[in-house]
N, C-alpha and C. Protein backbone atom coordinates (compact mmCIF):
# COMPACT_ATOMS: atom_id res chain seq x y z
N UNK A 1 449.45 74.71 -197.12
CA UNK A 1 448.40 75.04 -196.17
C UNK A 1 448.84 76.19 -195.24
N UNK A 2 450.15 76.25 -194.68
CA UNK A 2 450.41 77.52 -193.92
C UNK A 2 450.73 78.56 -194.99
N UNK A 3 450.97 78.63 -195.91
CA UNK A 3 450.86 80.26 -196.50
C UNK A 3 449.42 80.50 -196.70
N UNK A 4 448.25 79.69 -197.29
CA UNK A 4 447.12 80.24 -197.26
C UNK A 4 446.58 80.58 -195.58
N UNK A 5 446.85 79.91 -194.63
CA UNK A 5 446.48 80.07 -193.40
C UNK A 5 447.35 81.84 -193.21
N UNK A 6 448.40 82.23 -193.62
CA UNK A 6 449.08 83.10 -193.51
C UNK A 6 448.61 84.43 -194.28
N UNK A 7 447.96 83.98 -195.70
CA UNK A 7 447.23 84.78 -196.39
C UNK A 7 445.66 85.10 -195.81
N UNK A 8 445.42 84.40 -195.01
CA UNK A 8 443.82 84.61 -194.61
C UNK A 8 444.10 85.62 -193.49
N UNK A 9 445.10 85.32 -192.72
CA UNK A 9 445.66 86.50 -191.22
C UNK A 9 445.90 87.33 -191.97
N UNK A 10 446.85 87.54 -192.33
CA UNK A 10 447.11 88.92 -193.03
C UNK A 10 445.97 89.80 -193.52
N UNK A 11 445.04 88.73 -194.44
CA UNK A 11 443.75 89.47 -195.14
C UNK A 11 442.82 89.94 -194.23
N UNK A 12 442.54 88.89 -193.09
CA UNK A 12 441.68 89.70 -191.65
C UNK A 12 442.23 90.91 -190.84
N UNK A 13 443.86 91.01 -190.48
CA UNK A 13 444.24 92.05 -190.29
C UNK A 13 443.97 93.20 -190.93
N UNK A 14 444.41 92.85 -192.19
CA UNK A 14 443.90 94.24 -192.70
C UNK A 14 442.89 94.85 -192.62
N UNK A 15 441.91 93.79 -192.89
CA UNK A 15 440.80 94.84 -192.71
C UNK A 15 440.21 94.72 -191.63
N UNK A 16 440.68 94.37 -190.41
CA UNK A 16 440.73 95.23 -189.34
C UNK A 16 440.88 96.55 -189.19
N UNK A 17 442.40 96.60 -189.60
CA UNK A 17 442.96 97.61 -189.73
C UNK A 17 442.27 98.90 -190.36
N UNK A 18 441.95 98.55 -191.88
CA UNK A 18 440.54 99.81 -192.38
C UNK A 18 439.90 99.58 -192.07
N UNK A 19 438.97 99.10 -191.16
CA UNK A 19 437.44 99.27 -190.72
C UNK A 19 437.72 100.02 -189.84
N UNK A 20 438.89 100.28 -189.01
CA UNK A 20 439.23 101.13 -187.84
C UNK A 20 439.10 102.61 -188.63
N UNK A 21 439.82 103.09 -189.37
CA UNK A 21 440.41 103.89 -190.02
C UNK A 21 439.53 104.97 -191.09
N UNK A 22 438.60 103.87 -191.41
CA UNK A 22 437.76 104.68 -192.81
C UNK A 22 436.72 104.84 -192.17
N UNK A 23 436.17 104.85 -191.09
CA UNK A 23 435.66 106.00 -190.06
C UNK A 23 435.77 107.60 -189.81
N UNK A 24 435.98 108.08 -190.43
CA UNK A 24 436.82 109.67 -189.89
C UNK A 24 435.34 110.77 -189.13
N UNK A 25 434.54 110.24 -189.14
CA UNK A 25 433.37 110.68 -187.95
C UNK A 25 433.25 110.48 -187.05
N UNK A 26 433.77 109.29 -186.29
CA UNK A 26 433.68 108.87 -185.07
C UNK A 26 435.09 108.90 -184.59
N UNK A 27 436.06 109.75 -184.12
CA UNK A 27 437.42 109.94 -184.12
C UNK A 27 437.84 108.44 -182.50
N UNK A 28 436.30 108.87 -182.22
CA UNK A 28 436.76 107.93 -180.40
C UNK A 28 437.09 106.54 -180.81
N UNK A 29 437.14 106.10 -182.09
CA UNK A 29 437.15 104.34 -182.41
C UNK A 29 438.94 104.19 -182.34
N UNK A 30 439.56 105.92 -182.51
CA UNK A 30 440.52 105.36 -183.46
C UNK A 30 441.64 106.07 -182.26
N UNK A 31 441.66 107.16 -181.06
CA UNK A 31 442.46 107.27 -180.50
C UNK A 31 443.02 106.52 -179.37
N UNK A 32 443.95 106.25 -179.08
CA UNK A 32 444.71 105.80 -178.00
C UNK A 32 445.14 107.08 -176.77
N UNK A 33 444.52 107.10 -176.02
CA UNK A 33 444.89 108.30 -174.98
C UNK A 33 446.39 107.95 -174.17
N UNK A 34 447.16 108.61 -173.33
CA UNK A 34 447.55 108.41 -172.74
C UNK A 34 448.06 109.60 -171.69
N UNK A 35 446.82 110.85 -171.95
CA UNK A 35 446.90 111.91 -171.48
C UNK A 35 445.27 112.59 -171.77
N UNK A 36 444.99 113.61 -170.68
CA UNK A 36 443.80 113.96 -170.81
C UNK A 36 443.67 115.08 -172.70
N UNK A 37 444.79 115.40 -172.58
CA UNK A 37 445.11 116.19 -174.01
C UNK A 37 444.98 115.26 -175.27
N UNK A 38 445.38 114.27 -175.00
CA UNK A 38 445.19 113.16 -176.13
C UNK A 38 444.04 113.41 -176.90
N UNK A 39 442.87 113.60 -175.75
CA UNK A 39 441.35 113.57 -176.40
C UNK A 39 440.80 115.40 -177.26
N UNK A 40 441.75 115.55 -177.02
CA UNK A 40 441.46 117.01 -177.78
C UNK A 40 440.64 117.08 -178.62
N UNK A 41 440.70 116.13 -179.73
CA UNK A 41 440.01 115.79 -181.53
C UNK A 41 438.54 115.64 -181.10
N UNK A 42 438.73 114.44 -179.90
CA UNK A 42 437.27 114.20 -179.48
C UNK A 42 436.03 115.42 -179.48
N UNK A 43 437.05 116.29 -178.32
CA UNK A 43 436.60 117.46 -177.64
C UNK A 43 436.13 118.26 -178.77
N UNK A 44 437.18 118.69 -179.67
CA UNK A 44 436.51 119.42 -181.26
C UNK A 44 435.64 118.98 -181.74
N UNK A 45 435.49 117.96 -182.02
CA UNK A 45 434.42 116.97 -182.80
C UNK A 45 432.94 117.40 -182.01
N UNK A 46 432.71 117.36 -180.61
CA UNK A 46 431.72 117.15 -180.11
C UNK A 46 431.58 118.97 -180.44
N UNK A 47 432.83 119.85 -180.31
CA UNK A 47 432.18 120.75 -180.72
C UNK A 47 431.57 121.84 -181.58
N UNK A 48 431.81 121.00 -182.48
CA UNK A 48 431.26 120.97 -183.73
C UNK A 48 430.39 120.33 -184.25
N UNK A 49 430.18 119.25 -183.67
CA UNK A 49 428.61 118.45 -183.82
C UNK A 49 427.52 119.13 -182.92
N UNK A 50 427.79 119.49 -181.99
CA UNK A 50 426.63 120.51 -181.41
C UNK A 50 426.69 121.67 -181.63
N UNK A 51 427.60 122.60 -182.73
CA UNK A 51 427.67 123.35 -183.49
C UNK A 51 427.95 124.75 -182.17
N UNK A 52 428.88 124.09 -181.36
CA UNK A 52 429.10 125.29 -180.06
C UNK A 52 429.77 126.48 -181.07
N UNK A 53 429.45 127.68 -180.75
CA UNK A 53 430.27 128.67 -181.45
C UNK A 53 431.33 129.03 -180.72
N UNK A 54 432.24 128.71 -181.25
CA UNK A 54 433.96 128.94 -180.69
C UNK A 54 434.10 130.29 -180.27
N UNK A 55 433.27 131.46 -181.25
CA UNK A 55 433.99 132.26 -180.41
C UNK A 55 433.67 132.80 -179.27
N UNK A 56 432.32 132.66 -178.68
CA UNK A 56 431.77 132.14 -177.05
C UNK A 56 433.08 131.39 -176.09
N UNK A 57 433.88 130.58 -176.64
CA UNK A 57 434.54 130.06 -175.73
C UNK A 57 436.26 130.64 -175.63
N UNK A 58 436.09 131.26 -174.32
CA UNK A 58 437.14 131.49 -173.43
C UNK A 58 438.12 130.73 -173.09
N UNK A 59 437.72 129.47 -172.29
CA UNK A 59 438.98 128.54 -172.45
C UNK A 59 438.32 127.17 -172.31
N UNK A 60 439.32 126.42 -172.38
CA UNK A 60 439.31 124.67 -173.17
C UNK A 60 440.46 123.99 -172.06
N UNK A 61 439.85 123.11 -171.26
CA UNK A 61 440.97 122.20 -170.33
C UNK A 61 440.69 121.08 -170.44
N UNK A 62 441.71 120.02 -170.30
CA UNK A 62 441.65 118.83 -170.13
C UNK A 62 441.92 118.55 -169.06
N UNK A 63 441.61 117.53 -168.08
CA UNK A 63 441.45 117.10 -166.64
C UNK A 63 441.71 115.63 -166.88
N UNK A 64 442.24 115.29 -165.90
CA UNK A 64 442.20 113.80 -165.34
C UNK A 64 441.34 113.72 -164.41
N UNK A 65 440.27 113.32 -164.17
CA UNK A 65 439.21 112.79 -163.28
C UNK A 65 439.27 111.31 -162.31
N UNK A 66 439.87 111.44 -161.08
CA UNK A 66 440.38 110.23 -160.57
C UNK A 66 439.20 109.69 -159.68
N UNK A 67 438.70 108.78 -160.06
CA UNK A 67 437.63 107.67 -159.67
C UNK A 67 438.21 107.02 -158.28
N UNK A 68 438.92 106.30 -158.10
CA UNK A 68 439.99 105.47 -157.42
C UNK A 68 440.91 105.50 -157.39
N UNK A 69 441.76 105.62 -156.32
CA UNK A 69 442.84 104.48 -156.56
C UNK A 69 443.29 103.23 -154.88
N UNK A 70 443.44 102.73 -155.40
CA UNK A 70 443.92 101.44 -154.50
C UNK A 70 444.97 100.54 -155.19
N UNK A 71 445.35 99.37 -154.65
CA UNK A 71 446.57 98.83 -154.74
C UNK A 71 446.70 98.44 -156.15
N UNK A 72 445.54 97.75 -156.77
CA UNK A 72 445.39 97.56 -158.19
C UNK A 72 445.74 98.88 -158.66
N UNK A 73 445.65 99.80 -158.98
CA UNK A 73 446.44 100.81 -159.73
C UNK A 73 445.11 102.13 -159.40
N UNK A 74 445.41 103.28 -160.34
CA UNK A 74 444.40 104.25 -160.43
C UNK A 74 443.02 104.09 -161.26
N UNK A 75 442.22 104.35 -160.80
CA UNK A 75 440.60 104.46 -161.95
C UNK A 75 440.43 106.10 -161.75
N UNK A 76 440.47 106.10 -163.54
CA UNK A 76 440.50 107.73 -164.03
C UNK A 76 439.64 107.54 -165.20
N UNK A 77 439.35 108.91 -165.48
CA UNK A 77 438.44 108.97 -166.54
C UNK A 77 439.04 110.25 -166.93
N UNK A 78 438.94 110.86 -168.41
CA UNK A 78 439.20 112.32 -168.74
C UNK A 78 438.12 113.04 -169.39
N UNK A 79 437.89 114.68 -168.78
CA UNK A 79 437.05 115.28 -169.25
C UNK A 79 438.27 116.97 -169.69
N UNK A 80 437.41 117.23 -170.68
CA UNK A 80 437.10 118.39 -171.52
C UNK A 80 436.30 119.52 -170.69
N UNK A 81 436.69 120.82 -170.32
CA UNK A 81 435.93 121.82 -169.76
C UNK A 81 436.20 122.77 -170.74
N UNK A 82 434.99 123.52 -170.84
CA UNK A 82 434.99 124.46 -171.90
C UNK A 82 434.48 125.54 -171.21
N UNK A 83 434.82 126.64 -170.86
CA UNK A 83 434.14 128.35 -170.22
C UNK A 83 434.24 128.90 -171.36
N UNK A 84 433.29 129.70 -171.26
CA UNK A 84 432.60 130.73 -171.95
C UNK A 84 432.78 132.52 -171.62
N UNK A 85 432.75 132.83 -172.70
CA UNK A 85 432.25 134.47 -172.14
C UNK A 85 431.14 135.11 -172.38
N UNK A 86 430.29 133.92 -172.78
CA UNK A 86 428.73 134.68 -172.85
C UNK A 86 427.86 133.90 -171.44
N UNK A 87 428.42 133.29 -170.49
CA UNK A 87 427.89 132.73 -169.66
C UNK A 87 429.09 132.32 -168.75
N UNK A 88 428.36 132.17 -167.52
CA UNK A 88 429.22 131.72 -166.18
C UNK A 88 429.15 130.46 -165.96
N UNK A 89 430.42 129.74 -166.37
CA UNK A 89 430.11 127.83 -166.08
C UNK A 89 430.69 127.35 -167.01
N UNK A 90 430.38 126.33 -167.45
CA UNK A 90 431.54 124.97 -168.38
C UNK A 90 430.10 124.44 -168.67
N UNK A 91 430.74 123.80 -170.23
CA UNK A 91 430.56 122.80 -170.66
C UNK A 91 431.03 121.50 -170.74
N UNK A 92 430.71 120.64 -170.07
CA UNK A 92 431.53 119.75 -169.55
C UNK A 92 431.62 118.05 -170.31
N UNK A 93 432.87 117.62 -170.58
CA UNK A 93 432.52 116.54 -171.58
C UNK A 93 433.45 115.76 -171.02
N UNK A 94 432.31 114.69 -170.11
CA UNK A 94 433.32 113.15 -169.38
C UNK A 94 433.23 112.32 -170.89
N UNK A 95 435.00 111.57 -170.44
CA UNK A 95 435.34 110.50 -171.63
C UNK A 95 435.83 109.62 -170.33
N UNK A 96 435.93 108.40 -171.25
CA UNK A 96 437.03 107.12 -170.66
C UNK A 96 438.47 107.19 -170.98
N UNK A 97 438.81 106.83 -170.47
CA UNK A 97 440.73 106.50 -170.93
C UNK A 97 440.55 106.38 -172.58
N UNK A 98 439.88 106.05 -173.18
CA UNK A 98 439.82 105.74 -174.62
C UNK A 98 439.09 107.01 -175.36
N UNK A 99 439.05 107.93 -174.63
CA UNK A 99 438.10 109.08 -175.61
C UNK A 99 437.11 109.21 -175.81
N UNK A 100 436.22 107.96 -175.30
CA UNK A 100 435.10 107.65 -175.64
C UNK A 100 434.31 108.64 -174.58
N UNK A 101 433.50 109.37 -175.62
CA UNK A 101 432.54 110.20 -174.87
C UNK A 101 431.34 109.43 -173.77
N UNK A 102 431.36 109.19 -172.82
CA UNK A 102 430.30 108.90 -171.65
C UNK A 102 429.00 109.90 -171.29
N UNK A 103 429.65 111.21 -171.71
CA UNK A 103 428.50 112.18 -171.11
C UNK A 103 428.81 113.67 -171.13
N UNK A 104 427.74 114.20 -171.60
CA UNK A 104 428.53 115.91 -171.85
C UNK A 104 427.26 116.72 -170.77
N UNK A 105 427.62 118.20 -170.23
CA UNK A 105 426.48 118.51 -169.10
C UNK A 105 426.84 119.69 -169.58
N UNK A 106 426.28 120.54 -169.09
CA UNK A 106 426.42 122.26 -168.46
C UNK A 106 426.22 121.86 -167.38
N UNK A 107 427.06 123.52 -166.69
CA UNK A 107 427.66 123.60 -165.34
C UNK A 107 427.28 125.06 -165.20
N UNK A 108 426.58 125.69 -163.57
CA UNK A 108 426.61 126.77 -164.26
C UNK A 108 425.33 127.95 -164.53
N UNK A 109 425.09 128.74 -164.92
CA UNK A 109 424.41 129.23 -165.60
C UNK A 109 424.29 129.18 -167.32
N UNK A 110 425.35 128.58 -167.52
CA UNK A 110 424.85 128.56 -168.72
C UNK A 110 423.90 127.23 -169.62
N UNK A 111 423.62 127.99 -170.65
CA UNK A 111 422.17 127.45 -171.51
C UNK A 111 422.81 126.69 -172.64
N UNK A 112 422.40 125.89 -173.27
CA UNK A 112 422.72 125.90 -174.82
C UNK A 112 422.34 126.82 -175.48
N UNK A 113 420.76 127.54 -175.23
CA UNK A 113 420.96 128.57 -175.80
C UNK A 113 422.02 129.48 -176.09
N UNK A 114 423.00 129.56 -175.06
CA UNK A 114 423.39 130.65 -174.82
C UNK A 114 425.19 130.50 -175.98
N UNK A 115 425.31 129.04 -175.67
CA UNK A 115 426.78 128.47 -176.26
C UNK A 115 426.99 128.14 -177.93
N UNK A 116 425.23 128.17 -178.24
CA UNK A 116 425.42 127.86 -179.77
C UNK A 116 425.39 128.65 -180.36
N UNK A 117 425.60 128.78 -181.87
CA UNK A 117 426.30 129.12 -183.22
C UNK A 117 424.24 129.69 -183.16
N UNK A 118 423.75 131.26 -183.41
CA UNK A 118 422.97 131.28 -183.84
C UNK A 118 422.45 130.95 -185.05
N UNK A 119 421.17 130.66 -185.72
CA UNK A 119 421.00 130.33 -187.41
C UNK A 119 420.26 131.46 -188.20
């Protein structure tokens, strides 16, 4: 009875384990941050799903965004800033400690018009 009990853990682990993994579209399921740079993949991903044209963009930062802090520890969140040289401002992409995208804005004068990949 404990090796099948041992064979059933193992068998749920695993596929834990690939259900995490055989995702490769949703990168936020699968990183562990422990730096605003961590989320980089994220940051690509989103910009390439809104099909931003890279070569519009000037520069790319990662930020720590500090919410709180008090005795319990710090509350942070990390965002992605993206400037442009076809417009004045950022594209701005808040995540959680986990990568997980919360919310993307313009800042700015600039448009989407102005940041995307024409067709």
């Amino acid at each position: 009875m404990q090796n099948f009990r041992n064979i059933v853990t193992c068998g749920v682990a695993l596929f834990a384990i690939a259900s995490c993994t055989s995702n490769n579209e949703y990168l936020q399921k699968s990183i562990a941050a422990f730096g605003p740079k961590d989320c980089k993949p994220v940051v690509e991903q989103q910009i390439d799903r809104l099909n931003i044209e890279r070569s519009k963009i000037s520069k790319i930062e990662y930020l720590t965004y500090y919410i709180s802090e008090s005795d319990a520890g710090e509350e942070y969140n990390y965002q992605g800033w993206l400037s442009f040289n076809s417009c004045k401002g950022n594209f701005v992409v808040d995540m959680n400690k986990s990568c997980q995208i919360e919310r993307t804005y313009l800042m700015g004068n600039c448009r989407m018009e102005d940041i995307v990949a024409q067709k």
